[in-house]
N, C-alpha and C. Protein backbone atom coordinates (compact mmCIF):
# COMPACT_ATOMS: atom_id res chain seq x y z
N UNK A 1 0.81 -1.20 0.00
CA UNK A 1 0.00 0.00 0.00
C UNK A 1 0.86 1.27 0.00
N UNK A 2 1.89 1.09 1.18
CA UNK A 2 3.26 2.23 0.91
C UNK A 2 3.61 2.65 -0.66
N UNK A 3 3.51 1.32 -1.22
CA UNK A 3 4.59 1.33 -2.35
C UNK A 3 4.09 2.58 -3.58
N UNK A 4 2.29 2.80 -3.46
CA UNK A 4 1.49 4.22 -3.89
C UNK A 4 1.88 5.50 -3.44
N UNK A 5 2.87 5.23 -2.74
CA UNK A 5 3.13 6.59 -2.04
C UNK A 5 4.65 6.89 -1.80
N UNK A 6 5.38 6.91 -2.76
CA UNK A 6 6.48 6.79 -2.52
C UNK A 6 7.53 7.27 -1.51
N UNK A 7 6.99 9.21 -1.40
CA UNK A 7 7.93 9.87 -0.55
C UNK A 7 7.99 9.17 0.71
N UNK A 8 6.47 8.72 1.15
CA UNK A 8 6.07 8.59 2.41
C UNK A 8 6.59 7.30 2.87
N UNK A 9 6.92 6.20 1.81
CA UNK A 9 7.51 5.02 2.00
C UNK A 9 9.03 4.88 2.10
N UNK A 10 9.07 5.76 1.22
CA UNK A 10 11.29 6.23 1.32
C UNK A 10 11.62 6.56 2.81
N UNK A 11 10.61 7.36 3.75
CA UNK A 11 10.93 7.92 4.52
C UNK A 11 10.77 6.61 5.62
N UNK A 12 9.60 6.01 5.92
CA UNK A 12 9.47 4.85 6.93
C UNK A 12 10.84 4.14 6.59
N UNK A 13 11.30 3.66 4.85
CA UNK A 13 12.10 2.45 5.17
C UNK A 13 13.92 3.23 5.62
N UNK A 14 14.02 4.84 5.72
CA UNK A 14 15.13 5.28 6.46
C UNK A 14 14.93 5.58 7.89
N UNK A 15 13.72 5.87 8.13
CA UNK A 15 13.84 5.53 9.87
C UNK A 15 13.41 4.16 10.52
N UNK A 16 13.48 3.27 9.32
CA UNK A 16 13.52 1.48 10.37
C UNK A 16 14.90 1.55 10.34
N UNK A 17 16.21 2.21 9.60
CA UNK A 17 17.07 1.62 9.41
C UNK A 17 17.99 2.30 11.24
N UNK A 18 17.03 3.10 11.62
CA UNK A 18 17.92 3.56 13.10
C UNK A 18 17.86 2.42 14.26
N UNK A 19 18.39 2.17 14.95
CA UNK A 19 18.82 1.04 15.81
C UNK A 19 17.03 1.27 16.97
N UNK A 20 17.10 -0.13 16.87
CA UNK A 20 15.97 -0.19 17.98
C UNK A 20 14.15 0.41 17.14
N UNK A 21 14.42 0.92 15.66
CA UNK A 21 13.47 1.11 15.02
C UNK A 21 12.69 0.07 14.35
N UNK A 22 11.54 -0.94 14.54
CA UNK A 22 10.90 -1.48 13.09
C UNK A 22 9.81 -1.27 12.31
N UNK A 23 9.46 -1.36 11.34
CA UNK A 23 8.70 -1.17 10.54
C UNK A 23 7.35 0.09 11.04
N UNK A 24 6.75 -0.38 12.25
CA UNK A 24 5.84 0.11 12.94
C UNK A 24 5.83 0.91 13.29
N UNK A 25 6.97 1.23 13.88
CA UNK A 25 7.69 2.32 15.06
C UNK A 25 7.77 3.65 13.60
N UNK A 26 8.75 2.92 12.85
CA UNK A 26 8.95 4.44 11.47
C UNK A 26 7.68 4.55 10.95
N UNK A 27 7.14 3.45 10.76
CA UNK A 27 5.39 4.48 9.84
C UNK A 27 4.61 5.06 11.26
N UNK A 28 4.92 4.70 12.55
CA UNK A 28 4.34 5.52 13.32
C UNK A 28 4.85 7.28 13.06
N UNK A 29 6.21 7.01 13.83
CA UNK A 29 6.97 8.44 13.41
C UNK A 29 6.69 9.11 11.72
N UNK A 30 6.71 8.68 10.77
CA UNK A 30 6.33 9.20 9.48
C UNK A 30 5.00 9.76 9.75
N UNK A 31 4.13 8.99 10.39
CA UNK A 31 2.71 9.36 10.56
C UNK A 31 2.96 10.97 11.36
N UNK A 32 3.79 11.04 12.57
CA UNK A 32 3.61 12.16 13.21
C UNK A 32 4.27 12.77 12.48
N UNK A 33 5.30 12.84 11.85
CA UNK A 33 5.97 13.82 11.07
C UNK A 33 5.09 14.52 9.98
N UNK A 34 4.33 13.71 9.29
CA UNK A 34 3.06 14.35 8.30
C UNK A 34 2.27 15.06 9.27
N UNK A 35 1.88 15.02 10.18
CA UNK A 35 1.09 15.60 10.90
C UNK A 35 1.66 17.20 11.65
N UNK A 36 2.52 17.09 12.10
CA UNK A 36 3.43 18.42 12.33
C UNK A 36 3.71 19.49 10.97
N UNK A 37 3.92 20.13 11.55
CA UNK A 37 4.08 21.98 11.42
C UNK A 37 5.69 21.70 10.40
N UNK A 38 5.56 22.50 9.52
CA UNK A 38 6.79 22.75 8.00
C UNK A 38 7.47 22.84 8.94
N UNK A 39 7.71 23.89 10.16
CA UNK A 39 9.18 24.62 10.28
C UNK A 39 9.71 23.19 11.47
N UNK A 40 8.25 22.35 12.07
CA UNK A 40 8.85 21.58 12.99
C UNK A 40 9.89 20.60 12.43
N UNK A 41 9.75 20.44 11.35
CA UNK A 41 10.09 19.20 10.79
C UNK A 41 11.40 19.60 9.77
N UNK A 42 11.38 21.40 9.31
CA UNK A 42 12.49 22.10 9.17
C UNK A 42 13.21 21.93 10.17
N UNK A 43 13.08 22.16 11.45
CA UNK A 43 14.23 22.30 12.61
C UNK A 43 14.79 20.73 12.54
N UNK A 44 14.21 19.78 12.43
CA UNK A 44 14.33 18.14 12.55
C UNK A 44 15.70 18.17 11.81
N UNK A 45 15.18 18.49 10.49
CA UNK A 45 16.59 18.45 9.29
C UNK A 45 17.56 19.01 9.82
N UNK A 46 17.00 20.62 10.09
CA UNK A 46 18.23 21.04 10.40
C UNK A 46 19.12 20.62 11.64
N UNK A 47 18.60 20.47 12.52
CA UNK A 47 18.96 19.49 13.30
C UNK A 47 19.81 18.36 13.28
N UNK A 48 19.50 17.55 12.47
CA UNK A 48 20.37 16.64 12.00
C UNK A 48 21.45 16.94 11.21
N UNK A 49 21.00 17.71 10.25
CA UNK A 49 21.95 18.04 9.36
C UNK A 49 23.47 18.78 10.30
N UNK A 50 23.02 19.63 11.06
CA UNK A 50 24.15 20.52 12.37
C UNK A 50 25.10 19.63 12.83
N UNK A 51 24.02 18.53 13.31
CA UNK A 51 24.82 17.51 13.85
C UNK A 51 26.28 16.30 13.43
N UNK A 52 25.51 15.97 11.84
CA UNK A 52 26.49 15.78 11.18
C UNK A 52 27.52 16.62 10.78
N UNK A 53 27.29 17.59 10.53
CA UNK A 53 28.85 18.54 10.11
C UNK A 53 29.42 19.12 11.08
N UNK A 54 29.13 18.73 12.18
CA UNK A 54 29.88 19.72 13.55
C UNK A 54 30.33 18.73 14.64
N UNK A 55 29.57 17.34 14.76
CA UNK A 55 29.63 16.75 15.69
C UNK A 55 30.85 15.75 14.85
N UNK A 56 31.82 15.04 15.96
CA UNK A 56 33.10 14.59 15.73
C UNK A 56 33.59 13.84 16.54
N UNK A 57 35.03 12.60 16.33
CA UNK A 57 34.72 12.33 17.66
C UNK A 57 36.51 12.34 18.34
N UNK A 58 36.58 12.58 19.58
CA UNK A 58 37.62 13.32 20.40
C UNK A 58 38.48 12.82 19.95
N UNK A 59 40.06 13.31 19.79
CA UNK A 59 41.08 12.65 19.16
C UNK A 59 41.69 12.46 20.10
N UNK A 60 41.09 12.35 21.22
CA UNK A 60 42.06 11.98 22.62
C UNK A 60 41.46 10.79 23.24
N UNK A 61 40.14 10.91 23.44
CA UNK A 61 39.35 9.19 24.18
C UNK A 61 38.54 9.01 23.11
N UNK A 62 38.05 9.79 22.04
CA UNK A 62 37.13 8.86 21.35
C UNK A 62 35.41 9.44 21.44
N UNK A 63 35.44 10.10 22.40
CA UNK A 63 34.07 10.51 22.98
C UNK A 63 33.65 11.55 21.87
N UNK A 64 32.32 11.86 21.32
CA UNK A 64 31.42 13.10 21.12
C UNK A 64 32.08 14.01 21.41
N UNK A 65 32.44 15.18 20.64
CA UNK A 65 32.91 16.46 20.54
C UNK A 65 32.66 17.39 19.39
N UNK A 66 32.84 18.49 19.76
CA UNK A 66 32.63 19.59 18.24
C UNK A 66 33.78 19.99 18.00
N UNK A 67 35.13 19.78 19.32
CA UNK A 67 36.28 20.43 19.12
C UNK A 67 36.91 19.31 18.72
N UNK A 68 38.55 19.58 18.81
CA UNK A 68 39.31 18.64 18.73
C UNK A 68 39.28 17.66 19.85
N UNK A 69 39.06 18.22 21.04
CA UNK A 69 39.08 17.53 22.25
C UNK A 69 37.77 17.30 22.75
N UNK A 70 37.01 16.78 23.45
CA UNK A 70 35.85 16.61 24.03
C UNK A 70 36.08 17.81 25.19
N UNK A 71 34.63 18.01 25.93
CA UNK A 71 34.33 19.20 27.23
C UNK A 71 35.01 18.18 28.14
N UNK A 72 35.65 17.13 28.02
CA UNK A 72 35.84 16.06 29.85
C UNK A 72 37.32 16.16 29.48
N UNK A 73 37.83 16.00 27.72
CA UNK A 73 39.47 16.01 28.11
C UNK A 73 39.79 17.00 27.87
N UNK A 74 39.07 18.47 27.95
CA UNK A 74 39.59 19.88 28.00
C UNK A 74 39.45 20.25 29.24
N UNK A 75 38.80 19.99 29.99
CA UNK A 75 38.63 20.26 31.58
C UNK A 75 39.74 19.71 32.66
N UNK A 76 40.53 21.08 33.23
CA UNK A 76 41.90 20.73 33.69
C UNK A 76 41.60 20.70 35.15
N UNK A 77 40.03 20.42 35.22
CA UNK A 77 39.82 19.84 36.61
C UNK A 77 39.63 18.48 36.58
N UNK A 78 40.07 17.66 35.90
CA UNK A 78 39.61 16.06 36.00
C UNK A 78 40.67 15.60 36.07
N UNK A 79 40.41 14.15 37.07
CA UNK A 79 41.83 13.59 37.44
C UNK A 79 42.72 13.07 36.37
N UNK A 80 43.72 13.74 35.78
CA UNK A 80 44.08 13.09 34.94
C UNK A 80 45.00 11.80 34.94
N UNK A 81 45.51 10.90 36.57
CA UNK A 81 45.91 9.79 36.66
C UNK A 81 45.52 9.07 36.48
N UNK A 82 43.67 9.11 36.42
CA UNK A 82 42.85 7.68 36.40
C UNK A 82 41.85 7.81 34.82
N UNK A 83 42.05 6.77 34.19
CA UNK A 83 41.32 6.70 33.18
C UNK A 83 40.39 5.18 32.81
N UNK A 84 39.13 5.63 32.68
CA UNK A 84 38.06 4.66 32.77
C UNK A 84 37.62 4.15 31.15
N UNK A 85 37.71 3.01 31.01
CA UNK A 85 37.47 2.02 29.61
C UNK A 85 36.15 1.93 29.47
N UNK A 86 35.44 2.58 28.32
CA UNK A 86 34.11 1.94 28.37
C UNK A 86 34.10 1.51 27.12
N UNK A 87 32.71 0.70 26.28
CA UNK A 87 32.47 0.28 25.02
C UNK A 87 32.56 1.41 24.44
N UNK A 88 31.19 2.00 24.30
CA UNK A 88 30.45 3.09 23.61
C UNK A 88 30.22 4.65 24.46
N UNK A 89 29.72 6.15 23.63
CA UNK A 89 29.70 6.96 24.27
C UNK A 89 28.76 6.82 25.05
N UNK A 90 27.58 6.21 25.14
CA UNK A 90 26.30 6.29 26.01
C UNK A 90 26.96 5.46 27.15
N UNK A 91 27.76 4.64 27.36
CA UNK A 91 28.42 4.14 28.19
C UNK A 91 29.20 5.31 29.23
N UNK A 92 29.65 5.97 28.27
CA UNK A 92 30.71 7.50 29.36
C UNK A 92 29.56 8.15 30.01
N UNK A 93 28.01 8.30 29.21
CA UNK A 93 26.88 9.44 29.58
C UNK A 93 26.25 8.84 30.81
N UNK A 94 26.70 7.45 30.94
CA UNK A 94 25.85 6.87 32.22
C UNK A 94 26.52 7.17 33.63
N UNK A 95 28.60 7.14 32.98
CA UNK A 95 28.84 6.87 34.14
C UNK A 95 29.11 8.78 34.56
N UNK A 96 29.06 9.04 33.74
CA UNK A 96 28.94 11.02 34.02
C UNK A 96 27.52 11.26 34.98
N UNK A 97 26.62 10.52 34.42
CA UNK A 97 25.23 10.62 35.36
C UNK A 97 25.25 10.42 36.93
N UNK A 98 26.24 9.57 37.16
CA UNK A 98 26.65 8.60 38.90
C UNK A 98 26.95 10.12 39.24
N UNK A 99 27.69 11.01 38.63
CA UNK A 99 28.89 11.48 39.76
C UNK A 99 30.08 10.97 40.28
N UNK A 100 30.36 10.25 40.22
CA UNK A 100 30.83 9.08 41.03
C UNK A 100 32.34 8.96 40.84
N UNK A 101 32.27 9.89 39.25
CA UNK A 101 33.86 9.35 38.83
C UNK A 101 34.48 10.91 38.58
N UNK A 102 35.91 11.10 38.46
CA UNK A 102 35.59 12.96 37.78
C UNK A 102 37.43 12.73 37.42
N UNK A 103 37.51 11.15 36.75
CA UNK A 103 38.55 11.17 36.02
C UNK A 103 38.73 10.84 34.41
N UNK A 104 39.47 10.65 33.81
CA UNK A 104 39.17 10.62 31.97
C UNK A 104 38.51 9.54 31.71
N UNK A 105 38.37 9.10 30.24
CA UNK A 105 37.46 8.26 29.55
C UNK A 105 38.79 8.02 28.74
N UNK A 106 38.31 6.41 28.34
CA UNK A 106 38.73 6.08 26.72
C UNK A 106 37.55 5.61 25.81
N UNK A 107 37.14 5.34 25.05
CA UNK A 107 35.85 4.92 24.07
C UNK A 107 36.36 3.83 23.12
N UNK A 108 35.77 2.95 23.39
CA UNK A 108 36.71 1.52 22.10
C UNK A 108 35.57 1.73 21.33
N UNK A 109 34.60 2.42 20.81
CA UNK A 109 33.69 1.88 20.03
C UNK A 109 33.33 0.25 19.67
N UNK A 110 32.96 -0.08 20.72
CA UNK A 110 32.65 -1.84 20.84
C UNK A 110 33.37 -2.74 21.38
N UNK A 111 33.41 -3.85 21.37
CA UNK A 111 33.65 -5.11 22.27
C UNK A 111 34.34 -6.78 21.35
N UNK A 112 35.62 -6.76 21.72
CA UNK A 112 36.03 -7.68 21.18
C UNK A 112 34.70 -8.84 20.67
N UNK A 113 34.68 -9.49 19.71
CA UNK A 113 34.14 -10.26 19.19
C UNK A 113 34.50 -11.13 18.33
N UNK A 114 35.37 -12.31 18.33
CA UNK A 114 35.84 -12.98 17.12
C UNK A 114 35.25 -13.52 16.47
N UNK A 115 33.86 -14.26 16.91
CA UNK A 115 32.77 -14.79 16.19
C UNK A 115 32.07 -13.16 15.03
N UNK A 116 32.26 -12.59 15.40
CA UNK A 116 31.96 -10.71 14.70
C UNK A 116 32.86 -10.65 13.83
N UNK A 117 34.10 -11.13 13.92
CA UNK A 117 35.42 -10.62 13.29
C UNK A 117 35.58 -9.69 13.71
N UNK A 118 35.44 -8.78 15.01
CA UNK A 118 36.34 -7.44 15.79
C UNK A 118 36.95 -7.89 16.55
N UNK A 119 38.59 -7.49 16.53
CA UNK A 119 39.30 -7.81 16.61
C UNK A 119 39.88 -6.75 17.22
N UNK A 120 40.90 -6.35 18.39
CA UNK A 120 41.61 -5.40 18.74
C UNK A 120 41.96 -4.48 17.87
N UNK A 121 42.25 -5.00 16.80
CA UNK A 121 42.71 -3.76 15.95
C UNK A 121 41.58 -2.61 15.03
N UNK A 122 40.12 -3.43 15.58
CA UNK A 122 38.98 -3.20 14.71
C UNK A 122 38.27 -2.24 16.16
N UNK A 123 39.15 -1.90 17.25
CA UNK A 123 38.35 -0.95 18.57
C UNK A 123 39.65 0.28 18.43
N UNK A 124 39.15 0.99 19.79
CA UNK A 124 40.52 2.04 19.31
C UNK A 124 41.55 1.69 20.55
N UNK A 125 41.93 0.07 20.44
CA UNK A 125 42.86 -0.29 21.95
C UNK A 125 44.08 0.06 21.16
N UNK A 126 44.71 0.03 19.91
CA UNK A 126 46.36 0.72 19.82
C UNK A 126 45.77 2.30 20.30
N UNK A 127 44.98 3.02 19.98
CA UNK A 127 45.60 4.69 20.82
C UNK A 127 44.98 4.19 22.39
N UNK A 128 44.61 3.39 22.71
CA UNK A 128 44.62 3.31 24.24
C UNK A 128 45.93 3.01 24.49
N UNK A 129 46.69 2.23 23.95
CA UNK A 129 48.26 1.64 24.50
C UNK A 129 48.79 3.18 24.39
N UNK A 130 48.99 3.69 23.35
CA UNK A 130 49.59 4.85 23.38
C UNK A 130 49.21 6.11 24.12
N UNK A 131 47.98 5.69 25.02
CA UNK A 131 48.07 7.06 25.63
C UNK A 131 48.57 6.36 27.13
N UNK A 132 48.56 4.91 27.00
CA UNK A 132 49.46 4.58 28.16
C UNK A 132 50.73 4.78 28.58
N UNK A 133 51.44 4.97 27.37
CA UNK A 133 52.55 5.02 27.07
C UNK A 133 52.78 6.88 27.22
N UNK A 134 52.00 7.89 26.67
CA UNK A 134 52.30 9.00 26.71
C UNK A 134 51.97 9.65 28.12
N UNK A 135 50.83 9.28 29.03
CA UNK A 135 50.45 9.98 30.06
C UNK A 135 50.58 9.00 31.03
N UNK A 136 50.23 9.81 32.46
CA UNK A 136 50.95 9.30 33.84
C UNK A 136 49.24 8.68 34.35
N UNK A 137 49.03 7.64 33.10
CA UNK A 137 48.08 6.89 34.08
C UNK A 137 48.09 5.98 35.29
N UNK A 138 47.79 6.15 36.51
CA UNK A 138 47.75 5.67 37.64
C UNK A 138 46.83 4.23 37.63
N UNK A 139 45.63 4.62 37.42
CA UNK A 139 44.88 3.17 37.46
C UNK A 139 43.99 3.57 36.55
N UNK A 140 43.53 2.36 35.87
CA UNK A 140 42.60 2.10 34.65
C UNK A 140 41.31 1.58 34.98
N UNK A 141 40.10 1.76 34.82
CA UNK A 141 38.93 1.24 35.79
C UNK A 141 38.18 0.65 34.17
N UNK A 142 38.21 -0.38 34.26
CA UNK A 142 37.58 -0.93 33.15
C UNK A 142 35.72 -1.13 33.40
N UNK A 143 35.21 -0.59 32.55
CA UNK A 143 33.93 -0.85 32.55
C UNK A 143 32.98 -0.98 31.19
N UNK A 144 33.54 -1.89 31.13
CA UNK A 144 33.11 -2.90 29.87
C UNK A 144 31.39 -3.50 30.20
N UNK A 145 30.39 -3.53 29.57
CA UNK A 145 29.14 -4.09 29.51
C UNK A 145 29.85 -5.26 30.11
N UNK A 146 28.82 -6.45 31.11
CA UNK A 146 28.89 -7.51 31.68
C UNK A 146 28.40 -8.50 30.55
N UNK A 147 28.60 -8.45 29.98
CA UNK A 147 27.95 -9.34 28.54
C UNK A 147 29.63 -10.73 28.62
N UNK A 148 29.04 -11.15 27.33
CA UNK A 148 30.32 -12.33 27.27
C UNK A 148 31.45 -11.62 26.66
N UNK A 149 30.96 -10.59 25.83
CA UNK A 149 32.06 -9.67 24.97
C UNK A 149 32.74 -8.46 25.86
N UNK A 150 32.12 -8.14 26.31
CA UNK A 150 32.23 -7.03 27.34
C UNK A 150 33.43 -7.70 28.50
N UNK A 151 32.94 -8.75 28.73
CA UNK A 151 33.87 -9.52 30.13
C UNK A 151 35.26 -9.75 29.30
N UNK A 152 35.25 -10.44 28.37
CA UNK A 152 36.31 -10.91 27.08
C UNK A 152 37.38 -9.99 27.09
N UNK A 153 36.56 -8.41 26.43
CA UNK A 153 37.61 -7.50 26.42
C UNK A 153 38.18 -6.92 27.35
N UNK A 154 37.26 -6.92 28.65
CA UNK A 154 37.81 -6.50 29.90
C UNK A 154 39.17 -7.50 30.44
N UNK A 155 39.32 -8.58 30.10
CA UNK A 155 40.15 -9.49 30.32
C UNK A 155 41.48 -9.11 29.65
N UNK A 156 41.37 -8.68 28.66
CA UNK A 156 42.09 -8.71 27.45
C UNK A 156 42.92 -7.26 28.15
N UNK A 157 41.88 -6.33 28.38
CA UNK A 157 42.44 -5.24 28.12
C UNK A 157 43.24 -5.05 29.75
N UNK A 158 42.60 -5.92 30.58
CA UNK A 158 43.25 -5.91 32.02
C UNK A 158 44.87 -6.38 31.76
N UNK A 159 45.30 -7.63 30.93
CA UNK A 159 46.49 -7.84 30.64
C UNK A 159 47.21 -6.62 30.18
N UNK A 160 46.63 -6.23 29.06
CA UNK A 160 47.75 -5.40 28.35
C UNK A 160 47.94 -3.92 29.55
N UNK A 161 46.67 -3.58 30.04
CA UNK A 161 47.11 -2.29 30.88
C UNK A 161 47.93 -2.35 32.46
N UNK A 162 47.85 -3.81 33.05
CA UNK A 162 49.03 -4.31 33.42
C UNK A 162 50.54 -4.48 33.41
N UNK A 163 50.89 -4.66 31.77
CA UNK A 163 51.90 -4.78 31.62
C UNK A 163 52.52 -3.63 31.23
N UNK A 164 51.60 -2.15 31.05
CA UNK A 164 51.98 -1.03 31.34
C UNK A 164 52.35 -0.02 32.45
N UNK A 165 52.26 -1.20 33.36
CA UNK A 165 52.51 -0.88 35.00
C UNK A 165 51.00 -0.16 36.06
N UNK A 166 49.92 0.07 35.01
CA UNK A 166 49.07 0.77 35.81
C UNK A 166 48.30 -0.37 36.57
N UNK A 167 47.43 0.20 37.54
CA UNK A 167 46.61 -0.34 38.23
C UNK A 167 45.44 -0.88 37.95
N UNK A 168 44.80 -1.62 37.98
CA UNK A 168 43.72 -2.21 36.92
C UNK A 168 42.30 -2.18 37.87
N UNK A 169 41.73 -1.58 37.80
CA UNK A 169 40.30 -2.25 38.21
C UNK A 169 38.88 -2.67 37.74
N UNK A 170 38.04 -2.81 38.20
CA UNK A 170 36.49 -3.32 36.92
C UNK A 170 35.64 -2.50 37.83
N UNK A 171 34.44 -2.39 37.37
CA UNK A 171 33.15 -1.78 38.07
C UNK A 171 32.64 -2.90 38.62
N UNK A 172 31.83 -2.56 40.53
CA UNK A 172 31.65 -3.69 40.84
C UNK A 172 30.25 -4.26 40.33
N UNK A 173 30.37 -5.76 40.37
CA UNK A 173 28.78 -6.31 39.69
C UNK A 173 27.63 -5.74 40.42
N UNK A 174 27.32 -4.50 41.17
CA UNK A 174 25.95 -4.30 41.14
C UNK A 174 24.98 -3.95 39.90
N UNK A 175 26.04 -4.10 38.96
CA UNK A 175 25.00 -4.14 37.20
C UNK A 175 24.61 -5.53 37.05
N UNK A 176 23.62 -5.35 36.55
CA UNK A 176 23.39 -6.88 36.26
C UNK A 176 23.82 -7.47 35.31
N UNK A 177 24.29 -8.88 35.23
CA UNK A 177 24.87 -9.46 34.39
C UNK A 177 24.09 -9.80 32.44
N UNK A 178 24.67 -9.33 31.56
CA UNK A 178 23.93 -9.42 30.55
C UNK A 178 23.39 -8.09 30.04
N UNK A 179 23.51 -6.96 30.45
CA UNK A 179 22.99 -5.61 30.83
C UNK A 179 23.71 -4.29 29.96
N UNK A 180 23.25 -3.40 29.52
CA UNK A 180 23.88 -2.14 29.11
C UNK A 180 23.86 -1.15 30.24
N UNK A 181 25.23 -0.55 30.24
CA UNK A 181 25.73 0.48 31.15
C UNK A 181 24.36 1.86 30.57
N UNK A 182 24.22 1.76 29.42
CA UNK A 182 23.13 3.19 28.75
C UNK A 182 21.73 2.86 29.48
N UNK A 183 21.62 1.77 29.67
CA UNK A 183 20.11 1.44 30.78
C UNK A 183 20.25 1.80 31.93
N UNK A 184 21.26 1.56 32.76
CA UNK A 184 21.14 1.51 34.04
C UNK A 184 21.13 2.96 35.15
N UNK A 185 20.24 2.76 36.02
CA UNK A 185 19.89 3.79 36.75
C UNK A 185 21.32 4.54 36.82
N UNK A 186 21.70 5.98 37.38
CA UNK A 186 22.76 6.60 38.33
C UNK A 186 23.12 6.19 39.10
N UNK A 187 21.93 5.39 40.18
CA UNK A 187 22.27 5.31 41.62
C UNK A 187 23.08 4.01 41.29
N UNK A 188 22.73 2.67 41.17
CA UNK A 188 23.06 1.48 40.37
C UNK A 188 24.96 1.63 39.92
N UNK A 189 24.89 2.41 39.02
CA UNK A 189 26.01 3.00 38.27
C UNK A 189 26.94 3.52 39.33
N UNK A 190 26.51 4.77 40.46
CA UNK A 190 27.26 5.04 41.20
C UNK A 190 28.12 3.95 42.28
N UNK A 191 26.99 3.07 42.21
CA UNK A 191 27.46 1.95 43.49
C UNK A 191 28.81 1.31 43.18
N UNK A 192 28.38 0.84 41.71
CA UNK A 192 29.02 -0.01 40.63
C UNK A 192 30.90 0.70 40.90
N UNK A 193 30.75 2.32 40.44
CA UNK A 193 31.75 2.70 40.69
C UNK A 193 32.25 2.66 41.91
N UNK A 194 32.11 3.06 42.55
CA UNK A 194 32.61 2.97 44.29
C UNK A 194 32.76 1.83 44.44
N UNK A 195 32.43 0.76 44.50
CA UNK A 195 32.57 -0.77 44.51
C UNK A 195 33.52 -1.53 43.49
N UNK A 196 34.61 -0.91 42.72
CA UNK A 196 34.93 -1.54 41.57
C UNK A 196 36.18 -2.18 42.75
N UNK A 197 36.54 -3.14 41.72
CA UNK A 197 37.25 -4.19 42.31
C UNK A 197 38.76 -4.21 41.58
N UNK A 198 40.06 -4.56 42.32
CA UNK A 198 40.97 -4.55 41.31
C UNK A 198 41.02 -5.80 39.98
N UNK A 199 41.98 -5.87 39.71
CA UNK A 199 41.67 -7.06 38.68
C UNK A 199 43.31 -7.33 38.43
């Protein structure tokens, strides 16, 4: 029935293609988008569009930025001895939510997987070695998703930041096992931190 309507069908089958979207969900949203106001749906574009040409990502941990550096590794109030491993950026936004922590980030964009074919060299762990190697990291707090991939790379990455002399620790399991760090409450998250364990 879409297929009579073309614009309106182009548009559902590019918003199933966003994560966590199906079929239903985009002809819902298409539905409200026809229904809204020119300029609302002007700001949408533009919106997006801003985002792509401005938004970037830190050439220091990896994180969301507009600059060269992210707002957490330009801020010369954060501890810069301790630096915390996560997967993804919604992973850094959870543990920024605790409070809990107010030292750097690294960002691997994902989680060892060999059945995936990602592979260390397919995350950003060579500029993690090298910022081991360039700065006076003290201890490394790994907080990798509790998943099988998540635990994997935390393993992985506990060796190598070991043999760089730093201190290693994990977040403690008050996350639940199987779980995304981007779900989980603050309070949860905060515990997690305060509770991390060495390794």
């Amino acid at each position: 029935m879409l297929g009579s309507l073309p614009s309106f069908a182009r548009l559902v089958a590019e918003l199933s293609k966003l994560p966590g979207v199906g079929g239903k969900t985009a002809a819902r949203l298409a539905f409200h988008l026809l229904r809204t106001t020119d300029s609302d749906v002007e700001a949408l574009a533009d919106a997006l569009l801003d985002m792509k040409r401005k938004v970037r990502f830190c050439s220091r941990c990896f994180h969301i930025a507009e600059e060269e550096l992210c707002q957490i590794c330009s801020d010369p109030g954060r501890e810069s001895q301790r630096l915390c491993i996560v997967q993804e950026p919604q992973d850094l936004l959870a543990i920024e939510r605790s409070h809990a922590y107010r030292g750097l980030y690294h960002v691997l964009h994902g989680a060892l997987s060999p059945l995936d074919g990602i592979g260390p060299e397919d995350l950003k762990i060579p500029q993690l070695l090298q910022r081991l190697q360039d700065e006076q990291i003290e201890e490394v707090m790994l907080a990798t998703n509790f998943t099988v991939e998540g635990e994997a790379t935390a393993l992985y990455l506990a060796k190598l930041c070991k043999e760089q002399g730093a201190k290693v620790t994990r977040l403690a399991h008050g996350i639940p096992s199987g779980s995304d760090l981007e779900y989980i409450d603050a309070g949860t998250v905060q515990q997690a931190v305060s509770g991390r364990r060495e390794l």
